[in-house]
N, C-alpha and C. Protein backbone atom coordinates (compact mmCIF):
# COMPACT_ATOMS: atom_id res chain seq x y z
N UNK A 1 0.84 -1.17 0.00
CA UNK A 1 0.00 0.00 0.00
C UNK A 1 0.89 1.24 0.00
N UNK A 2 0.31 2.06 -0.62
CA UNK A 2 1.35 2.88 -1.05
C UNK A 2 0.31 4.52 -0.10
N UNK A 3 1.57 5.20 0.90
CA UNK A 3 0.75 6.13 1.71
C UNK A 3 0.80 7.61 0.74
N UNK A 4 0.03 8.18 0.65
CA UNK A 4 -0.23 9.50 -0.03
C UNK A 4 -0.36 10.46 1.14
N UNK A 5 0.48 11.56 0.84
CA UNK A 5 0.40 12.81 1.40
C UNK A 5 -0.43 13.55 1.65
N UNK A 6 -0.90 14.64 3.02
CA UNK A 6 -2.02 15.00 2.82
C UNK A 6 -2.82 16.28 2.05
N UNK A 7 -1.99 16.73 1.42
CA UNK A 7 -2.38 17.79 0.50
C UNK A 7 -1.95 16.82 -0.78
N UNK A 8 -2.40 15.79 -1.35
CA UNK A 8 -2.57 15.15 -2.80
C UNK A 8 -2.76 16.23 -3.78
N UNK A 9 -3.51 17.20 -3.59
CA UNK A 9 -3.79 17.60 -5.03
C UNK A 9 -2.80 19.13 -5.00
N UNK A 10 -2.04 19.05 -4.25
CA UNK A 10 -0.59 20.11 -4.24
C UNK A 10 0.84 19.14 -4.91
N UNK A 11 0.71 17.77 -4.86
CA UNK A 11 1.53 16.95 -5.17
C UNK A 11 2.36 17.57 -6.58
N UNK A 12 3.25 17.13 -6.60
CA UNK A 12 3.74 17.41 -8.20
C UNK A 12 3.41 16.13 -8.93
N UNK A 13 2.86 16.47 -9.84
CA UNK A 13 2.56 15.44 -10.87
C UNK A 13 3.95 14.41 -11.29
N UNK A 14 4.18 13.09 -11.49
CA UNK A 14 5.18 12.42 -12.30
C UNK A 14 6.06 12.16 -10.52
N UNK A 15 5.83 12.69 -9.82
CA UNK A 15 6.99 12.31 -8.32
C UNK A 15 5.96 11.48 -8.01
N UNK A 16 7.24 10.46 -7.24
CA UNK A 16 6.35 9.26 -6.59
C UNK A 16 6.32 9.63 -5.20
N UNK A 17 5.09 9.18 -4.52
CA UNK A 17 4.75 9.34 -2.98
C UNK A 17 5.43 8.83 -2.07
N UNK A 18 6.71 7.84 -3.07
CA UNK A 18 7.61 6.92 -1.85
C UNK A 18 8.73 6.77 -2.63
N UNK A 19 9.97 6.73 -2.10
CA UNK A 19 10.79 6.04 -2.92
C UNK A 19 11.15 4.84 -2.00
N UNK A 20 11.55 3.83 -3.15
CA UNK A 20 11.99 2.52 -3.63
C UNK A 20 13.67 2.31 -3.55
N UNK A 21 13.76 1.35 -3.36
CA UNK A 21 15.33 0.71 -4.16
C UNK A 21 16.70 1.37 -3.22
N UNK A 22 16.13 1.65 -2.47
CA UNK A 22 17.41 2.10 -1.58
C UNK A 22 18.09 0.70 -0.55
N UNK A 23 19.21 0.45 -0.56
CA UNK A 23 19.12 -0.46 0.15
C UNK A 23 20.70 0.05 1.01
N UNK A 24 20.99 0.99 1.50
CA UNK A 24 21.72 1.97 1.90
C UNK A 24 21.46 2.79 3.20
N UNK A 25 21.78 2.92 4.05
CA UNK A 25 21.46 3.59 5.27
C UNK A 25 21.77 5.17 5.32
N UNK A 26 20.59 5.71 5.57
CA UNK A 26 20.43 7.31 5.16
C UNK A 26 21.98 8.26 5.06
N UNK A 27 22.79 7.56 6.44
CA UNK A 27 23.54 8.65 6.81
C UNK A 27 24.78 8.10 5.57
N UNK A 28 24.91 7.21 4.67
CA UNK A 28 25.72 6.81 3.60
C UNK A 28 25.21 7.90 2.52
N UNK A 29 24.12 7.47 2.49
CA UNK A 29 23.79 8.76 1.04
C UNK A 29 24.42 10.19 1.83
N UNK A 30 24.58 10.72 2.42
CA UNK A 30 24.90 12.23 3.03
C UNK A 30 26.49 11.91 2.66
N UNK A 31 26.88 11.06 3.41
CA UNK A 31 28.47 11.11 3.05
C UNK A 31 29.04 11.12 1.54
N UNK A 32 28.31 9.83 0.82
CA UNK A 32 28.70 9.84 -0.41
C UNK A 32 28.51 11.29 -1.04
N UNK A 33 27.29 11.87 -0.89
CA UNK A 33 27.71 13.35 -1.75
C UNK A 33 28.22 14.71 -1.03
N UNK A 34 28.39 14.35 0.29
CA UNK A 34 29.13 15.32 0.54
C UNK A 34 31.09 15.16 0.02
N UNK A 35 30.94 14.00 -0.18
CA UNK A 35 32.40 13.38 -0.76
C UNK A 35 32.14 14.32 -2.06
N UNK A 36 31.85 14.04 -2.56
CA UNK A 36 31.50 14.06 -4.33
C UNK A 36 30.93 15.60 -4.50
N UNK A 37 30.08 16.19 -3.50
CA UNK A 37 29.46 17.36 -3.64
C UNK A 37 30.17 18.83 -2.54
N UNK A 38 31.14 18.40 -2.15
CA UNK A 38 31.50 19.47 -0.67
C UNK A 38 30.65 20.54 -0.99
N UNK A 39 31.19 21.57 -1.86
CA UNK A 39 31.07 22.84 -1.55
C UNK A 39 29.99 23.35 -2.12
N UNK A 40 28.98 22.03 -3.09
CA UNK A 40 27.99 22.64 -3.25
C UNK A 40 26.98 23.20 -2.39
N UNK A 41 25.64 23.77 -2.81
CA UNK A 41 24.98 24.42 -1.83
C UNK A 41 23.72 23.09 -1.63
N UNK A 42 23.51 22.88 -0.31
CA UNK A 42 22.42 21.55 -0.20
C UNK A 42 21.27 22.12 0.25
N UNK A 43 21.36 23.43 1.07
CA UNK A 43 20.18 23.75 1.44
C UNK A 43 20.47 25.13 1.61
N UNK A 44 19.36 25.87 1.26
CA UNK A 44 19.02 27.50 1.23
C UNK A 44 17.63 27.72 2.31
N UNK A 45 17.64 28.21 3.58
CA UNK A 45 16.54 28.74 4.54
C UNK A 45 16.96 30.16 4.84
N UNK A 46 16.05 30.38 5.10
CA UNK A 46 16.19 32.07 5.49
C UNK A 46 17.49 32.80 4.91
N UNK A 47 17.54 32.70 3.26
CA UNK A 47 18.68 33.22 2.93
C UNK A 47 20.18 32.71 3.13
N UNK A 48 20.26 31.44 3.87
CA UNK A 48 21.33 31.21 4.70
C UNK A 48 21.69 29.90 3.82
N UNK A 49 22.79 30.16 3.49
CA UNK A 49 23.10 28.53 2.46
C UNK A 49 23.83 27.78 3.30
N UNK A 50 23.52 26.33 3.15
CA UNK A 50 24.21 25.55 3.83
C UNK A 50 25.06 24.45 2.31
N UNK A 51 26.52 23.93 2.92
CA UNK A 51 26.97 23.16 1.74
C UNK A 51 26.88 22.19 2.57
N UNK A 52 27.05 20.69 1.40
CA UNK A 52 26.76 19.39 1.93
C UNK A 52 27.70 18.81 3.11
N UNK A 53 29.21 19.85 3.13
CA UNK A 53 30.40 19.43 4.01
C UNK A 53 29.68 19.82 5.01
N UNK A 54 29.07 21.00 5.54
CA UNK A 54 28.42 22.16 6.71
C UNK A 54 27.56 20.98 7.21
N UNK A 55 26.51 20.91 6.44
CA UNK A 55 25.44 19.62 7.01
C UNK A 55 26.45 18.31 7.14
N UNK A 56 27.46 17.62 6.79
CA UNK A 56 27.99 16.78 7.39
C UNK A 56 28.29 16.96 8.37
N UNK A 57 28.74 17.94 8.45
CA UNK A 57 29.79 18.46 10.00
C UNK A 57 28.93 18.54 10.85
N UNK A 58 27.27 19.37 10.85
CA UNK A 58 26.56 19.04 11.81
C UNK A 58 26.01 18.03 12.41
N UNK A 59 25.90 16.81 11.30
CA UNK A 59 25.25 15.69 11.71
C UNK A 59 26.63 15.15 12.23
N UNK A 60 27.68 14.87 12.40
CA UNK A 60 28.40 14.57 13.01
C UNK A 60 28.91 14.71 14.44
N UNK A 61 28.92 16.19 14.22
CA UNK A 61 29.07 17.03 15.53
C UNK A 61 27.98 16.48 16.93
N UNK A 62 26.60 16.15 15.80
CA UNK A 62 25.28 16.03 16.84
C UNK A 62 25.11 14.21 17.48
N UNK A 63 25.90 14.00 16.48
CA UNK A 63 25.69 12.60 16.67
C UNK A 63 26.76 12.01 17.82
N UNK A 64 27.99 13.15 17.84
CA UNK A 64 29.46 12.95 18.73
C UNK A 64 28.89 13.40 20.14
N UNK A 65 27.69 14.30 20.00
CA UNK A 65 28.05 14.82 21.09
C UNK A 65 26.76 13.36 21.89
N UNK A 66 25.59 13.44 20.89
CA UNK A 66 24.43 12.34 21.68
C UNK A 66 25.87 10.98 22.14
N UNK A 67 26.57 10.64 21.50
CA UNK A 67 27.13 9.38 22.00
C UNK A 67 28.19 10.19 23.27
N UNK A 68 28.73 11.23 22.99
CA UNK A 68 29.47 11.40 24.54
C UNK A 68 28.56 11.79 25.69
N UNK A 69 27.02 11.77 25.74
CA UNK A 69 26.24 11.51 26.66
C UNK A 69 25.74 10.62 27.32
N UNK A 70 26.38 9.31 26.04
CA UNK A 70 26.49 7.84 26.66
C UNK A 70 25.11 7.13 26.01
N UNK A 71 24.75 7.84 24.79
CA UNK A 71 23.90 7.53 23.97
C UNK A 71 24.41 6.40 23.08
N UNK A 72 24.27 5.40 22.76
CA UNK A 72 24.83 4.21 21.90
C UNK A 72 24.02 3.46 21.25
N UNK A 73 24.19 1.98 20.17
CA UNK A 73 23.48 1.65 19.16
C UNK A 73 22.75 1.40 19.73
N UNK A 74 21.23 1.29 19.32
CA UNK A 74 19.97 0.38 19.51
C UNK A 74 18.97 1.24 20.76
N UNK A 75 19.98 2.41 21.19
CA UNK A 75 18.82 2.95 22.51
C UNK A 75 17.88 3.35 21.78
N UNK A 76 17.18 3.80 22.09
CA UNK A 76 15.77 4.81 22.35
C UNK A 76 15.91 6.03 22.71
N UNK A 77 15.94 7.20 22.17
CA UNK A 77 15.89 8.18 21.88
C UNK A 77 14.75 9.43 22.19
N UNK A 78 14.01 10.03 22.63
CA UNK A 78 13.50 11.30 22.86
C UNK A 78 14.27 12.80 22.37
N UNK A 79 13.96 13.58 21.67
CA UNK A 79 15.06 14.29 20.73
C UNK A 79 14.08 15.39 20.39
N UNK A 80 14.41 16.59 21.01
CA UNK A 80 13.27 17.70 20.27
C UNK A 80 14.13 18.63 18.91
N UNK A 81 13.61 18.32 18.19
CA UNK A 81 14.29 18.62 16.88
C UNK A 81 13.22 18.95 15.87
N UNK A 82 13.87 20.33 14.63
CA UNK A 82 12.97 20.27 13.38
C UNK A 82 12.91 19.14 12.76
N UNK A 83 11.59 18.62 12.51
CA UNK A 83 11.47 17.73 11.47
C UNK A 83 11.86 17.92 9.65
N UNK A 84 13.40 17.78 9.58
CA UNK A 84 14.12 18.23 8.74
C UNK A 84 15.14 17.17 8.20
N UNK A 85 15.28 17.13 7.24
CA UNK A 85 16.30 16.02 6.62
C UNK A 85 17.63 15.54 7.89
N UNK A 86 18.16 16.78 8.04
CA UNK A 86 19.70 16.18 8.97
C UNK A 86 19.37 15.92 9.89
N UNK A 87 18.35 16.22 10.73
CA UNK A 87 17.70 15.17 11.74
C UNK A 87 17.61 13.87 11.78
N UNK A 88 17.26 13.53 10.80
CA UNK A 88 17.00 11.80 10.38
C UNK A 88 18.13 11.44 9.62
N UNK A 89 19.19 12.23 9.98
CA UNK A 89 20.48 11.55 9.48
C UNK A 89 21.03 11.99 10.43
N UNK A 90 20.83 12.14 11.54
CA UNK A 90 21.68 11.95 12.65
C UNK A 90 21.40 10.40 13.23
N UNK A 91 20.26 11.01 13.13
CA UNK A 91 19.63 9.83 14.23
C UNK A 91 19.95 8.52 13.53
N UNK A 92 20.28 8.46 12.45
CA UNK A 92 20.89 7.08 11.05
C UNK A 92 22.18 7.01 11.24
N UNK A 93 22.87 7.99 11.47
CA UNK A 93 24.02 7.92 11.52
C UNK A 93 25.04 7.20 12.77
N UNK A 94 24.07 7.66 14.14
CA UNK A 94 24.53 6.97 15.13
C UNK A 94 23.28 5.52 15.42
N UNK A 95 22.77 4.97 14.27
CA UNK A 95 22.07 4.11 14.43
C UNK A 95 21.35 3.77 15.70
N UNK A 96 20.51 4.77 16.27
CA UNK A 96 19.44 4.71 17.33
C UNK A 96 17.96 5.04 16.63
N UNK A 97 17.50 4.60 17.80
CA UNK A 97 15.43 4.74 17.33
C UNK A 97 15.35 6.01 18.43
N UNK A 98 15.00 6.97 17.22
CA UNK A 98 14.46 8.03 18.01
C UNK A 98 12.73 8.52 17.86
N UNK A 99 12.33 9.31 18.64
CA UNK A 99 11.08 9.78 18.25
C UNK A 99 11.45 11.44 18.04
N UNK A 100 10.79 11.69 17.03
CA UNK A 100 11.26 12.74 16.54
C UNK A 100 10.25 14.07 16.53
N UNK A 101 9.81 14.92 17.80
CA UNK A 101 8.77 15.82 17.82
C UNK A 101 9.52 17.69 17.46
N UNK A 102 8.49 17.84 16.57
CA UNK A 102 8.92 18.87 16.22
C UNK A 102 8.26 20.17 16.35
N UNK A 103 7.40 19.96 17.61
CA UNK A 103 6.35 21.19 17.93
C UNK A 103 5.33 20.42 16.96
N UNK A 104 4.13 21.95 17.68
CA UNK A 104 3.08 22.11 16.69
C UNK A 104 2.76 22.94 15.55
């Protein structure tokens, strides 16, 4: 079953509602193009560009610091964070189950 988004008819036509075929753990795709992509720009918010090295370095940084809190594989997690891509590549990266609330 395939889950659809809840504004469907904002969708872009021809994108699929899920992707497929990954068989790769999130925080690998980040590395591989931050290898391949450094200094491009990965994300633009409030005017503020971020490159793919910048977002590595954060998910790294976040992930060094959850494990020097004595955070390690397989815990369980509570984490108030934007619900935002490098979020869910932290939390991939140091391979824990987190719950991920991002306000209302």
């Amino acid at each position: 079953m395939t889950h659809q988004p809840q504004n469907c008819s904002k969708w872009p036509e021809g994108v699929p509602f899920e992707l497929t075929g990954f068989n790769k753990p999130l925080f690998s795709i980040l590395d591989a193009a931050a290898a391949e992509y450094s200094d491009a720009t990965y994300t633009i918010f409030n005017d503020a560009e971020r490159t793919y090295s910048q977002v590595l370095d954060t998910a790294d940084r976040l992930a060094n610091f959850l494990v020097s809190r004595g955070i390690s594989k397989g815990e369980s997690v509570a984490i108030f964070l934007p619900n935002i891509l490098k979020t869910f590549q932290l939390v991939q990266q140091i391979n824990i189950t987190c719950v991920i609330f991002g306000g209302f």
